[in-house]
C-alpha atoms as a PDB file:
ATOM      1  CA  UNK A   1       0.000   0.000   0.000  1.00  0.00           C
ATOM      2  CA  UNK A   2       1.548   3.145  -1.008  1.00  0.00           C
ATOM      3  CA  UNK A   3       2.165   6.256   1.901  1.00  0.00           C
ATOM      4  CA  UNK A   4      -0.265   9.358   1.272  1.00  0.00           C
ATOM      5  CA  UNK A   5       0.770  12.496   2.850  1.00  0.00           C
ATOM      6  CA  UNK A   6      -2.342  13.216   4.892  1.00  0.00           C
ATOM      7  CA  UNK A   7      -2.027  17.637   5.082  1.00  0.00           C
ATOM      8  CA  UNK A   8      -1.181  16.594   0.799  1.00  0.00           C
ATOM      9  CA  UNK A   9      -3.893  19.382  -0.526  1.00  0.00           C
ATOM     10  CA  UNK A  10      -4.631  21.565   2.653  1.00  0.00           C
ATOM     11  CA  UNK A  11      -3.342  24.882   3.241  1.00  0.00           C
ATOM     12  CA  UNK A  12      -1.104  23.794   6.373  1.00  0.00           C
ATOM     13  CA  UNK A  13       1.149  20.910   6.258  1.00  0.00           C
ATOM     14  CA  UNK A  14       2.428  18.802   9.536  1.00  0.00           C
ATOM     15  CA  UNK A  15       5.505  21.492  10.483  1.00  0.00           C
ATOM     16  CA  UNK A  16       2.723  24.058  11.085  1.00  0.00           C
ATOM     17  CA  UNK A  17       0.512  21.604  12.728  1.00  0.00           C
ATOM     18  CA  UNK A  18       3.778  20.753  15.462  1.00  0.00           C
ATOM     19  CA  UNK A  19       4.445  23.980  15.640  1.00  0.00           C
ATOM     20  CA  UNK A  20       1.173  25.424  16.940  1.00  0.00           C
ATOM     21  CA  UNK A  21       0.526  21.899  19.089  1.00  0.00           C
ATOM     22  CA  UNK A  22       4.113  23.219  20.989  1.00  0.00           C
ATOM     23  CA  UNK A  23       2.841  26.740  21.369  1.00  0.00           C
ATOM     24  CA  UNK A  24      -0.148  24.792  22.654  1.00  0.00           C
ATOM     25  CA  UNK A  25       1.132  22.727  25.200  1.00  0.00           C
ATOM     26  CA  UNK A  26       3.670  25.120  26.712  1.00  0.00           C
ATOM     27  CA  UNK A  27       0.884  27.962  27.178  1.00  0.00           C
ATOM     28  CA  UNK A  28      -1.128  24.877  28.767  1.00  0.00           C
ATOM     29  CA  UNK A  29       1.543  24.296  31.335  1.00  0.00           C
ATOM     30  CA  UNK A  30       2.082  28.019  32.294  1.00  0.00           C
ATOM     31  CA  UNK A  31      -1.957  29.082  32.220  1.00  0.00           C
ATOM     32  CA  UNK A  32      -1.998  27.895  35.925  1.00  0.00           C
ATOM     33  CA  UNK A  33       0.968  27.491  37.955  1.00  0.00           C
ATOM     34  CA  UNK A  34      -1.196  26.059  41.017  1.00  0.00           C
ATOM     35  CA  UNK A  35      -0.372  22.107  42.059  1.00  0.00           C
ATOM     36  CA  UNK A  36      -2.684  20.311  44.357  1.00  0.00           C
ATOM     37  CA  UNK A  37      -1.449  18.885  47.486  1.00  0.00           C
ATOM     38  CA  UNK A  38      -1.654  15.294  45.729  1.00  0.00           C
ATOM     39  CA  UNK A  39       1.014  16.593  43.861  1.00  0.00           C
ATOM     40  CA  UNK A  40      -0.273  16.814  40.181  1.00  0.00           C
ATOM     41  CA  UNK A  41      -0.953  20.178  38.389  1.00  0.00           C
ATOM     42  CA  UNK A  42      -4.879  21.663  39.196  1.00  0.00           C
ATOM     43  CA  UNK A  43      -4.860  21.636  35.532  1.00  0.00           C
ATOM     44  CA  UNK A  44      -4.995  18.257  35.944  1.00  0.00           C
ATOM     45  CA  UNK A  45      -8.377  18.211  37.823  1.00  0.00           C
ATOM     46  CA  UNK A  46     -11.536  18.173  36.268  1.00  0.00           C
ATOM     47  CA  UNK A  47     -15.132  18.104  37.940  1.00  0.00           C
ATOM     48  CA  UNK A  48     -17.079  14.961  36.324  1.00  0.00           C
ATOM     49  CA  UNK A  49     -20.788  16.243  36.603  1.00  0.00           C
ATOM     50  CA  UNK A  50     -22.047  12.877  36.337  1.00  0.00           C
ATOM     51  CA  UNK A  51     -19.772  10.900  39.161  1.00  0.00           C
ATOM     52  CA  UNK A  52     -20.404  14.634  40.738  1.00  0.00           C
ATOM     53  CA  UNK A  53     -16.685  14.186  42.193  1.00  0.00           C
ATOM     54  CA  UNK A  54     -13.455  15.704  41.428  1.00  0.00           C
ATOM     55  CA  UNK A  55     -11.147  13.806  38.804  1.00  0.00           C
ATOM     56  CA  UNK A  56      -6.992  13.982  38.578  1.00  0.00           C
ATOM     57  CA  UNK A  57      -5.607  12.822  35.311  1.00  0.00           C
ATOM     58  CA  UNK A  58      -1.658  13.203  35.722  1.00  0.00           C
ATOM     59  CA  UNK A  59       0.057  12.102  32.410  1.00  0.00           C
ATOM     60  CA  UNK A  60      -1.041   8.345  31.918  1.00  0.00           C
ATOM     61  CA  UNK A  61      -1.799   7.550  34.994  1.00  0.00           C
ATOM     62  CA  UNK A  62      -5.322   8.066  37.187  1.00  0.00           C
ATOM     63  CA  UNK A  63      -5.008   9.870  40.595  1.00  0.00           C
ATOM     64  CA  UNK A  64      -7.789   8.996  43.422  1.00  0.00           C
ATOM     65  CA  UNK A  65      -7.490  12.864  44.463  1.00  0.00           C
ATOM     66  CA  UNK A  66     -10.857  14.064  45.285  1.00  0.00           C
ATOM     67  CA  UNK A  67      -9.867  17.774  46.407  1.00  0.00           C
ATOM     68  CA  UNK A  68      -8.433  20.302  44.347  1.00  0.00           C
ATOM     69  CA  UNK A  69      -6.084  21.591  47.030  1.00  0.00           C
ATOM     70  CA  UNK A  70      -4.225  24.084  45.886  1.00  0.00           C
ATOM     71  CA  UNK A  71      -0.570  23.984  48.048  1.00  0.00           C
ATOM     72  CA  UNK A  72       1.921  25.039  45.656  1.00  0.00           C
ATOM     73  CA  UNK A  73       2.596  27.900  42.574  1.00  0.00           C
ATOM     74  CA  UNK A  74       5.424  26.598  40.527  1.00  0.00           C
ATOM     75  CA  UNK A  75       7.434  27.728  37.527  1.00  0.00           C
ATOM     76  CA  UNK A  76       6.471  24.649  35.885  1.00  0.00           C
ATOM     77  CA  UNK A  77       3.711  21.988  36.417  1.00  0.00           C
ATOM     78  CA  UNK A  78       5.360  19.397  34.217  1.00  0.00           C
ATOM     79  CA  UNK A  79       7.593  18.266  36.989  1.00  0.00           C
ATOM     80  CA  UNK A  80       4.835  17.587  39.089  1.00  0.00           C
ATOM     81  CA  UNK A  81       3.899  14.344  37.150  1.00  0.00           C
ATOM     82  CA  UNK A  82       5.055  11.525  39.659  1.00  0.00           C
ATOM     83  CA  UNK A  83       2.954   8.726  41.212  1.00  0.00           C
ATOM     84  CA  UNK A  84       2.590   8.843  45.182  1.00  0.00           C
ATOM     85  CA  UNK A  85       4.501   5.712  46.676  1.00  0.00           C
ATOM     86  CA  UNK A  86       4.211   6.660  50.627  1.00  0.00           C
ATOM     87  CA  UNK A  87       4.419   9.363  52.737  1.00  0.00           C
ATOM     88  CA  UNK A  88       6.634  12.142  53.370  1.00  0.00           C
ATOM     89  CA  UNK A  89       9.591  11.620  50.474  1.00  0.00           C
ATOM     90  CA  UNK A  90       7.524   9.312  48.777  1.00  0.00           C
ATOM     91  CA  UNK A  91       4.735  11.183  47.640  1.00  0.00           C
ATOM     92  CA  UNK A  92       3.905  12.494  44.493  1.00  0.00           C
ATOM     93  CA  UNK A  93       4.232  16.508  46.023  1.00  0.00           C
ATOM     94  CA  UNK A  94       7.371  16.069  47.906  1.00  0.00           C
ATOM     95  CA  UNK A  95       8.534  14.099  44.350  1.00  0.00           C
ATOM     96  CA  UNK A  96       7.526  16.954  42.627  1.00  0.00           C
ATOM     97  CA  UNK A  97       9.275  19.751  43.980  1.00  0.00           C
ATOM     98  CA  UNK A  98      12.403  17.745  44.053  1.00  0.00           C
ATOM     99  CA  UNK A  99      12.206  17.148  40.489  1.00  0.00           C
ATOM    100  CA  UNK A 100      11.418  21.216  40.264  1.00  0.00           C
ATOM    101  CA  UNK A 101      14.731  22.214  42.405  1.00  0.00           C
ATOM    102  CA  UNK A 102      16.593  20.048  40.347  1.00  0.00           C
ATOM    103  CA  UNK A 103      15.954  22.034  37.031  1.00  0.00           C
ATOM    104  CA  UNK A 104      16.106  25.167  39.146  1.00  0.00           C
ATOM    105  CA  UNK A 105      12.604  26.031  38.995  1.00  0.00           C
ATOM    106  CA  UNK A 106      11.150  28.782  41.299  1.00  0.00           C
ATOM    107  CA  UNK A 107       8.926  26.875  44.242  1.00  0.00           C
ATOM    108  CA  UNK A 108       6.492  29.088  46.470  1.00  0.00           C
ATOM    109  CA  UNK A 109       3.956  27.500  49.199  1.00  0.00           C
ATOM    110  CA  UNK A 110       0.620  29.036  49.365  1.00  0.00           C
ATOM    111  CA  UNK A 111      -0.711  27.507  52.147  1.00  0.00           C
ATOM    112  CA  UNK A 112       1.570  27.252  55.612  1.00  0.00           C
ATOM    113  CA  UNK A 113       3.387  24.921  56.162  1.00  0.00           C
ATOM    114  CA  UNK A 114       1.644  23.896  59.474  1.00  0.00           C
ATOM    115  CA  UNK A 115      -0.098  20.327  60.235  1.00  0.00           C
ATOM    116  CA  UNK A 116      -3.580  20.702  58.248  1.00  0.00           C
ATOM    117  CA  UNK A 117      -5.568  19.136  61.260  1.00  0.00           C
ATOM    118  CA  UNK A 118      -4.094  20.986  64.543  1.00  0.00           C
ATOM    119  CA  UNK A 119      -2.133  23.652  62.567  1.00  0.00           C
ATOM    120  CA  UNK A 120       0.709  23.428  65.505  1.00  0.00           C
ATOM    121  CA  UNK A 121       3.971  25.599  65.008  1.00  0.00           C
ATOM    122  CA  UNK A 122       6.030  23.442  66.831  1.00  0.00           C
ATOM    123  CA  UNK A 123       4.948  19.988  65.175  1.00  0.00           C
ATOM    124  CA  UNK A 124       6.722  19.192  61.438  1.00  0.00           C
ATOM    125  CA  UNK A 125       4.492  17.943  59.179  1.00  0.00           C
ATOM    126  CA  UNK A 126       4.725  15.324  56.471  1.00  0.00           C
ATOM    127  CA  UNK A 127       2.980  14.959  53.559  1.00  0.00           C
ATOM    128  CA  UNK A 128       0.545  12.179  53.718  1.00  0.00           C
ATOM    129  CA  UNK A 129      -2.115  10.353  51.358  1.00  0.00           C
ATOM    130  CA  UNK A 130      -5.305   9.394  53.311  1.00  0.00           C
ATOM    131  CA  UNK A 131      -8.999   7.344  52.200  1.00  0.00           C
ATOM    132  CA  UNK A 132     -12.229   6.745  53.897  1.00  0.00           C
ATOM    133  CA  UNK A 133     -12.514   3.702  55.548  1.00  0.00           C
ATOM    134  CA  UNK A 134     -16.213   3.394  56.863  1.00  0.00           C
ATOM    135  CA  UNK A 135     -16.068   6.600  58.920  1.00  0.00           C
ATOM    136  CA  UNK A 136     -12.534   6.757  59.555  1.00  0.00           C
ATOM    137  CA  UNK A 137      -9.745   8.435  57.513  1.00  0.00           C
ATOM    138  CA  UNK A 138      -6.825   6.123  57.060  1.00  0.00           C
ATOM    139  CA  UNK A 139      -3.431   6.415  55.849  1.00  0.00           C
ATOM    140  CA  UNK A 140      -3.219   4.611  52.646  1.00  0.00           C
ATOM    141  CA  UNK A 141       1.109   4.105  53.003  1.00  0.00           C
ATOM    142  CA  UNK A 142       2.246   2.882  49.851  1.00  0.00           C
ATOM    143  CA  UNK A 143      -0.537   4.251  47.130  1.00  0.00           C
ATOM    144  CA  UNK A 144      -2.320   7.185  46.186  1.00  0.00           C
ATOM    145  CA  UNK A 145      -5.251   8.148  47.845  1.00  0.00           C
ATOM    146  CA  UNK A 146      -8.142  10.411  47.098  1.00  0.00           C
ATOM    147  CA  UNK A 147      -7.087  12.489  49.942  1.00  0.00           C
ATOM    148  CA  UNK A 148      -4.105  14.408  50.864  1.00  0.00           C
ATOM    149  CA  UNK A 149      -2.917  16.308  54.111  1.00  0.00           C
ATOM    150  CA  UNK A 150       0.410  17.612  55.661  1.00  0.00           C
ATOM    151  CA  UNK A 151      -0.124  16.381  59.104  1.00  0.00           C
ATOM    152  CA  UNK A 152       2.108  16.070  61.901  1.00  0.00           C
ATOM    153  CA  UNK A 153       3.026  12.640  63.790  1.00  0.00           C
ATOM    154  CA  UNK A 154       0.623  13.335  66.430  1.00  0.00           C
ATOM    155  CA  UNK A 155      -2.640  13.875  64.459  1.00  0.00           C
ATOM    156  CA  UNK A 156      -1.414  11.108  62.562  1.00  0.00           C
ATOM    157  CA  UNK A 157      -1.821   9.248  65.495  1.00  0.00           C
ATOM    158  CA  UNK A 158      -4.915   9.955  66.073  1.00  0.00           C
ATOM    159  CA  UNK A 159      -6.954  10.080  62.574  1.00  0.00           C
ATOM    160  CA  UNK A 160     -10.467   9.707  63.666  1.00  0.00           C
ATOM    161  CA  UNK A 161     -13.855  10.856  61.190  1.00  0.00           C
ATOM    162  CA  UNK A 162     -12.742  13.640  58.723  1.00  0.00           C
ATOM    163  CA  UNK A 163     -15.776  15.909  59.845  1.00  0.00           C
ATOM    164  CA  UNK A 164     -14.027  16.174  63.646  1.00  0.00           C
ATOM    165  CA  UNK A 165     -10.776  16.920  61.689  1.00  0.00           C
ATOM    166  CA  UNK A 166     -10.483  20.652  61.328  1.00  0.00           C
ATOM    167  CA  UNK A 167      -9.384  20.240  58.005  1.00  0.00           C
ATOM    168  CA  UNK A 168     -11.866  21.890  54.997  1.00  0.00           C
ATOM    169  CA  UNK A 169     -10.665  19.879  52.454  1.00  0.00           C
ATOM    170  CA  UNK A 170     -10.850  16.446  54.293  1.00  0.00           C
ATOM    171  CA  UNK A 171     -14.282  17.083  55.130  1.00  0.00           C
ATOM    172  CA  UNK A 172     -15.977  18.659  51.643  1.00  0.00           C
ATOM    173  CA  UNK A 173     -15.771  15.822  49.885  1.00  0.00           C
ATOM    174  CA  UNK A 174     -17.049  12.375  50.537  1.00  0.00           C
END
C-alpha cells in the first residue's frame, strides 16, 4: 500500500501543525501554575458532573485525588507528574518539587506549612495520602489516595472521622 501524505492538498502541512501543538502545550503548562497537594498540576483536575466528584488525570496515569487543594505555585507543572509511593519523600508533592529544584525552577507555598488538622507551630508535618474507611480516615502508606494532608506525627496518630478533623478539604468531599 503506497504512503499518502495526509495535510497533501490543505493549506497547512504537519511542520505548522507541530508547531502550533508546541505553542499549545507550553501555554497549557504556564496558564496555571497552582499544584494540588496530591502533587499533580490543578490543571490536571476536572469536575465529572455525572460521578459529581473531582477527577486527577496526571500524564497516563489516574489519581484517586478528590480535592483540588491548591498547596503550591510553581514555575512549571510538568515536573509535578510523579505517582505517590508513601508518605513524606515518597509522595507524588514532595517528588515533585524535588524534580522542580533540580531544574532550578522557582517553588512558592501558598498555604503554611503547618499540620492541616491541629495547625501546631512546633509539630513538622509530612505529607501524607489518606482514604475513607467506613467513617474513619486512614493512611493509605504505599498508594495514592483520594485524599491528601500535611499532618504532623501526632494527628497522625490519632486520625479519627474527617468531619471532627479541622481540616476543609478532608471534610468537603465524601
Amino acid at each position: 500500500m503506497e504512503t499518502v501524505d495526509p495535510f497533501d492538498g490543505l493549506d497547512f502541512d504537519l511542520e505548522e501543525v507541530k508547531k502550533i501543538k508546541e505553542e499549545q502545550d507550553e501555554r497549557r503548562w504556564i496558564k496555571d501554575p497552582r499544584v494540588c497537594s496530591c502533587g499533580h498540576g490543578i490543571v490536571r483536575h476536572k469536575f465529572v458532573e455525572s460521578r459529581n466528584a473531582w477527577v486527577c488525570e496526571p500524564a497516563r496515569m489516574s489519581c484517586p485525588c478528590k480535592q483540588k487543594e491548591p498547596v503550591l505555585e510553581v514555575q512549571d507543572t510538568r515536573d509535578f507528574l510523579s505517582k505517590t509511593k508513601g508518605h513524606g519523600a515518597r509522595h507524588a508533592l514532595a517528588l515533585g518539587i524535588a524534580i522542580s529544584q533540580n531544574k532550578g525552577h522557582w517553588i512558592r507555598w501558598t498555604v503554611d506549612k503547618l499540620c492541616f488538622i491541629c495547625k501546631d507551630p512546633d509539630e513538622r508535618p509530612t505529607l501524607v495520602a489518606l482514604k475513607k474507611v467506613g467513617d474513619n480516615m486512614v493512611e493509605t502508606f504505599e498508594e495514592p489516595g483520594p485524599y491528601n494532608a500535611l499532618i504532623c506525627q501526632r494527628c497522625r496518630q490519632n486520625l479519627k472521622n474527617p468531619a471532627n478533623l479541622g481540616y476543609e478539604g478532608l471534610r468537603s468531599v465524601d
